[in-house]
C-alpha atoms as a PDB file:
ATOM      1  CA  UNK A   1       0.000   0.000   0.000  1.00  0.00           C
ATOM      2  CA  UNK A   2       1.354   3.616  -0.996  1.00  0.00           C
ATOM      3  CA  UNK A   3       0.877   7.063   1.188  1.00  0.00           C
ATOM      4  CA  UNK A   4      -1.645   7.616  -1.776  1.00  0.00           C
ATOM      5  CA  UNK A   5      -3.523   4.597  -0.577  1.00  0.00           C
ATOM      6  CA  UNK A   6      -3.028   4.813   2.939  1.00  0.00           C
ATOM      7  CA  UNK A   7      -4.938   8.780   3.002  1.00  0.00           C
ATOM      8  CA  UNK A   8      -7.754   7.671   0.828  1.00  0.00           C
ATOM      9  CA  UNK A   9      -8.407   4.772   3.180  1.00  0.00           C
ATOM     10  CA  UNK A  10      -8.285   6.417   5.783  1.00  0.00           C
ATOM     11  CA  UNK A  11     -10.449   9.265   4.092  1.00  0.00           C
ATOM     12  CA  UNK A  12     -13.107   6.118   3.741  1.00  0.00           C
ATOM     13  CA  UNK A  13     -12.980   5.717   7.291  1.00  0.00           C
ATOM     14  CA  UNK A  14     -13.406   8.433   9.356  1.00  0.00           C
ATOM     15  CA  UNK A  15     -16.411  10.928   9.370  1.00  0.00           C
ATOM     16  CA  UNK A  16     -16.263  14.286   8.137  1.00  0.00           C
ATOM     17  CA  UNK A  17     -14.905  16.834  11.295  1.00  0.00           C
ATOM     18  CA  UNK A  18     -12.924  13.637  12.770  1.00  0.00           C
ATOM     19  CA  UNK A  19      -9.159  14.277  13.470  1.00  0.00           C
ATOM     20  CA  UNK A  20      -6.537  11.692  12.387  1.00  0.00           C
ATOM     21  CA  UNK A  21      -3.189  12.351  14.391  1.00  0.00           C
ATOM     22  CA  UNK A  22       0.204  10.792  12.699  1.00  0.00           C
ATOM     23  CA  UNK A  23       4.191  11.251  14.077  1.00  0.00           C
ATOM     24  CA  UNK A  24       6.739  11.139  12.046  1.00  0.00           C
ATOM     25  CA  UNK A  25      10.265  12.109  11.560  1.00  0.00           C
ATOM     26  CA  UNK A  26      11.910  13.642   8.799  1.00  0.00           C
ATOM     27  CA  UNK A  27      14.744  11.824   6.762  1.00  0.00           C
ATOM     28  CA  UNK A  28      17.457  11.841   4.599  1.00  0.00           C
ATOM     29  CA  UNK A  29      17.421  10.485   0.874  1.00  0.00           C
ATOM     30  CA  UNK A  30      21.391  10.095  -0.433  1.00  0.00           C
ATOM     31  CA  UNK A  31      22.319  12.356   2.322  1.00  0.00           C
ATOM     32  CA  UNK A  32      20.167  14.800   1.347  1.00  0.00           C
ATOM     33  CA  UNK A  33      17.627  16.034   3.671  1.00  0.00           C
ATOM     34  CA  UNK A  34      13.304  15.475   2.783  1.00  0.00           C
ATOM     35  CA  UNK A  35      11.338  16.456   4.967  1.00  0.00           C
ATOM     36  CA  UNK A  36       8.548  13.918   5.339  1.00  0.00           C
ATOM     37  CA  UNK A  37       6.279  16.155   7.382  1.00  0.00           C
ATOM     38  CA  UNK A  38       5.404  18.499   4.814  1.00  0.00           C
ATOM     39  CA  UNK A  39       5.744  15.887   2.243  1.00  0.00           C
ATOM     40  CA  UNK A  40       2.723  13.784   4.368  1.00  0.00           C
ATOM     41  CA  UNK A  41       0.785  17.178   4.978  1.00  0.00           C
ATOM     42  CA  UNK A  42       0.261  17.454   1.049  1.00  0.00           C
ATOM     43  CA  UNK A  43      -0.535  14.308   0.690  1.00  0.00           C
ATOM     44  CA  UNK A  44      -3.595  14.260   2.868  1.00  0.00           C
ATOM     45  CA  UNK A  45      -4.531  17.304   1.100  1.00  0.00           C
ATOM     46  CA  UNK A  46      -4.785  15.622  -1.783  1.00  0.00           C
ATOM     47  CA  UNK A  47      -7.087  13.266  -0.028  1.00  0.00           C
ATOM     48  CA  UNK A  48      -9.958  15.425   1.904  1.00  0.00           C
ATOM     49  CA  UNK A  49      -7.821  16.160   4.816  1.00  0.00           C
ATOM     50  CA  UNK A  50      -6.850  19.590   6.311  1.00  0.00           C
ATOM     51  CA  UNK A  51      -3.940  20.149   8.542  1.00  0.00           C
ATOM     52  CA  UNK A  52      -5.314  21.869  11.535  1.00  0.00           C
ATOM     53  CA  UNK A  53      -1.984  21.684  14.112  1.00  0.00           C
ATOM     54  CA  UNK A  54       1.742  20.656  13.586  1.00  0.00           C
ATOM     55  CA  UNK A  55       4.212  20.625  16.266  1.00  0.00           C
ATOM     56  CA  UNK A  56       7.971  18.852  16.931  1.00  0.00           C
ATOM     57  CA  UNK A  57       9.864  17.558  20.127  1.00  0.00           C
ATOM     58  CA  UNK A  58      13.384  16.858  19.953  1.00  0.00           C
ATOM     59  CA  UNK A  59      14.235  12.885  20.616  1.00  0.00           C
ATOM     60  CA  UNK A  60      15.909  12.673  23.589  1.00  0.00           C
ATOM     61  CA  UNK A  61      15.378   8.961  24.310  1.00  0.00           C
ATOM     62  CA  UNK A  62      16.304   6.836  21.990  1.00  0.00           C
ATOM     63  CA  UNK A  63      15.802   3.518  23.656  1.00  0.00           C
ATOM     64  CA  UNK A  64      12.517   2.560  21.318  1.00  0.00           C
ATOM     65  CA  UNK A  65      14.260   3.444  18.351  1.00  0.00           C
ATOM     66  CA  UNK A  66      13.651   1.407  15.588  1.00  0.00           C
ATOM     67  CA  UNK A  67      16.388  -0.297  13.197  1.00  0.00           C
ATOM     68  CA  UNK A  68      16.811   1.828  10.255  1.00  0.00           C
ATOM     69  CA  UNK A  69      19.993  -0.945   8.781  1.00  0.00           C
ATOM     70  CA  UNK A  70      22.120   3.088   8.660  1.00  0.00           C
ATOM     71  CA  UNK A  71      19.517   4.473   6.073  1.00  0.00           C
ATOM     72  CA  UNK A  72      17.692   7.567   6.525  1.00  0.00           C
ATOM     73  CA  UNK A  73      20.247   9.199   8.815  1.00  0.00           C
ATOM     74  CA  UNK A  74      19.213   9.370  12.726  1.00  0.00           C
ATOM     75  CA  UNK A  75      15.945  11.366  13.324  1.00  0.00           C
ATOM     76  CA  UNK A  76      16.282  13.778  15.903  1.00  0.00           C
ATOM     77  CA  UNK A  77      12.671  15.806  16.016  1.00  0.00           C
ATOM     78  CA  UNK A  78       9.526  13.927  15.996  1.00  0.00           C
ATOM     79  CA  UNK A  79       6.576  15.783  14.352  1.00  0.00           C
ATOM     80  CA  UNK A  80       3.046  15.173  15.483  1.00  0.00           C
ATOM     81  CA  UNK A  81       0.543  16.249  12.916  1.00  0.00           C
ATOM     82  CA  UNK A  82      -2.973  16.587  13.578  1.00  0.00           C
ATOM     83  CA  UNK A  83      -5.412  16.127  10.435  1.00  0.00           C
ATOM     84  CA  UNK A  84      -9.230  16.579  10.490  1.00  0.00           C
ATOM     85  CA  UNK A  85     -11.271  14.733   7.376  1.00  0.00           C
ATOM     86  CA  UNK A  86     -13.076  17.730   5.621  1.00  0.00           C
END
């Protein structure tokens, strides 16, 4: 399943007015910074979504971290973004 996928299922899902809260962290593509965030925010869009609040906390424990096999560079800011379906 794409991002594309994963919105418009979601879309399906919830009710109009309903809020659909993701966190993510931003990456790094061949060393080169994306920042996944805004990248996700478009997306659901796209998809009868509206962003209504974004904010970041820097990562200071790292013990849950997940195995990334050294790609993607270390995440240090998670973003919590708060959608409601429109």
């Amino acid at each position: 399943m794409s991002i594309l996928d994963h919105f418009a299922e979601i879309s399906k899902c919830l009710d109009k007015g309903r809020h659909y809260i993701m966190v993510v962290g931003d990456s790094s593509v061949s060393n080169i910074p994306f920042n996944t965030s805004n990248f996700l925010t478009e997306i659901a869009e796209r998809n009868g979504f509206r962003i209504t609040n974004k904010w970041g906390y820097k990562i200071k424990n790292r013990y849950m971290r997940f195995d990334r096999n050294g790609r993607g560079g270390i995440i240090e800011i998670d973003w919590v973004l708060d959608f409601v379906r429109i």
